[in-house]
C-alpha atoms as a PDB file:
ATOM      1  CA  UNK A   1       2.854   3.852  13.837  1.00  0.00           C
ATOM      2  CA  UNK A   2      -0.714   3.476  12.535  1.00  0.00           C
ATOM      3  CA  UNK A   3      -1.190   3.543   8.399  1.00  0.00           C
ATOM      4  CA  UNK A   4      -4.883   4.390   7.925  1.00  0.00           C
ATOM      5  CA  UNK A   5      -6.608   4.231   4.135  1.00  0.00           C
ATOM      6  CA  UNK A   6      -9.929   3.991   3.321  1.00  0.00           C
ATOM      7  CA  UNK A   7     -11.626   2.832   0.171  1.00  0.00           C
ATOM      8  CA  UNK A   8     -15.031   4.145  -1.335  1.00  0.00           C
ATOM      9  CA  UNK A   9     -18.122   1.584  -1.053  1.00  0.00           C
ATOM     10  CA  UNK A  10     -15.754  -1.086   0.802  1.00  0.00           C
ATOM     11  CA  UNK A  11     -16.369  -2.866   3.870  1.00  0.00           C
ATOM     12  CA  UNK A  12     -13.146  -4.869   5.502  1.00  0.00           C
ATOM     13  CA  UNK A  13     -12.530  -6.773   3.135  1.00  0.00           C
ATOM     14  CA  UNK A  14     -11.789  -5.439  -0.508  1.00  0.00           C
ATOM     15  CA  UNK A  15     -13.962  -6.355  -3.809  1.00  0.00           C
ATOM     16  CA  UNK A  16     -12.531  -4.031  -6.268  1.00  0.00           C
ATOM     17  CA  UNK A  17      -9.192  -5.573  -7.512  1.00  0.00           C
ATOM     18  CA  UNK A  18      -7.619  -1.936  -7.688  1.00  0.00           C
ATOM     19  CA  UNK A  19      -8.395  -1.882  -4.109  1.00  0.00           C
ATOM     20  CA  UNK A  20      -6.893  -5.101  -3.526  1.00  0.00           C
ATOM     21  CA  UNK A  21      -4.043  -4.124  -5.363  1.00  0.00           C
ATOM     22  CA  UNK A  22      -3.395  -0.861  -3.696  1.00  0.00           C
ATOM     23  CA  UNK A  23      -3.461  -2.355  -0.083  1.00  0.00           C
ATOM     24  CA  UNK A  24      -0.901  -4.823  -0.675  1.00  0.00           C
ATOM     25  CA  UNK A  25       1.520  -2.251  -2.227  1.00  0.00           C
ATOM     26  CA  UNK A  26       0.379   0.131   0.753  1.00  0.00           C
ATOM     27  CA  UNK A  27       1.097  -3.349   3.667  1.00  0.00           C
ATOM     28  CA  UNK A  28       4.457  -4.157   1.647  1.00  0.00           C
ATOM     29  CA  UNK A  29       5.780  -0.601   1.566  1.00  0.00           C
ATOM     30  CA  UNK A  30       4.815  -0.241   5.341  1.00  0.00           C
ATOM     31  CA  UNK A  31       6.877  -3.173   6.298  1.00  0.00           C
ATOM     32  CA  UNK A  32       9.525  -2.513   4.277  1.00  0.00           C
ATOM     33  CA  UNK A  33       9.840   0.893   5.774  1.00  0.00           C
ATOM     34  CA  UNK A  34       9.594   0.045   9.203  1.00  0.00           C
ATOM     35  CA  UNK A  35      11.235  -3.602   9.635  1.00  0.00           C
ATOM     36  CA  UNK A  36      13.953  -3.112   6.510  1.00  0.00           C
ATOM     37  CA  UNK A  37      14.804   0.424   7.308  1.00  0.00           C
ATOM     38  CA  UNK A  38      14.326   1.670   3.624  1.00  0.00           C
ATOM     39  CA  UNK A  39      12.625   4.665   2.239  1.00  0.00           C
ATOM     40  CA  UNK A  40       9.756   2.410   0.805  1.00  0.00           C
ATOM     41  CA  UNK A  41       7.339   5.205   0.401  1.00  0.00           C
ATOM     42  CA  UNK A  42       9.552   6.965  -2.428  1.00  0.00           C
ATOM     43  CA  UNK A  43      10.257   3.557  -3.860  1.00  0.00           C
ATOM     44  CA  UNK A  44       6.861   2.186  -3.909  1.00  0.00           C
ATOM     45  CA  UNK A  45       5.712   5.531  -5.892  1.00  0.00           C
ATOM     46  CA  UNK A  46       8.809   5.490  -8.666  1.00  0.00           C
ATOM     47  CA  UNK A  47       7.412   0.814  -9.209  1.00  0.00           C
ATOM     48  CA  UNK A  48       3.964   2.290  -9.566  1.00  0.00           C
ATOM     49  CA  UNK A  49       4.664   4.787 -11.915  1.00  0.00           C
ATOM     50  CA  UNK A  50       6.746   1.810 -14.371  1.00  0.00           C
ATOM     51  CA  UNK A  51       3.330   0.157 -15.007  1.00  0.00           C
END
């Protein structure tokens, strides 16, 4: 399974620390998902929300 997002004005690597920040959450959520088993998508959304 392939996760594709793509960032305005970015080339492979990220500049923008929001973007940085939001492809970390979107790799850690992906792994969790498919190597743990859990629902990460619906947990990842309910931690962002808390900040």
């Amino acid at each position: 399974m392939v996760d594709v997002h793509y960032y305005a004005n970015e080339g492979h690597g990220f500049v923008k620390r929001e973007n940085q920040i939001d492809s970390i959450r979107r790799t850690i959520n992906w792994f969790d998902e498919h190597l743990k088993g859990k629902n990460a998508a619906a947990e990842g959304q309910a931690d962002q929300r808390e900040e």
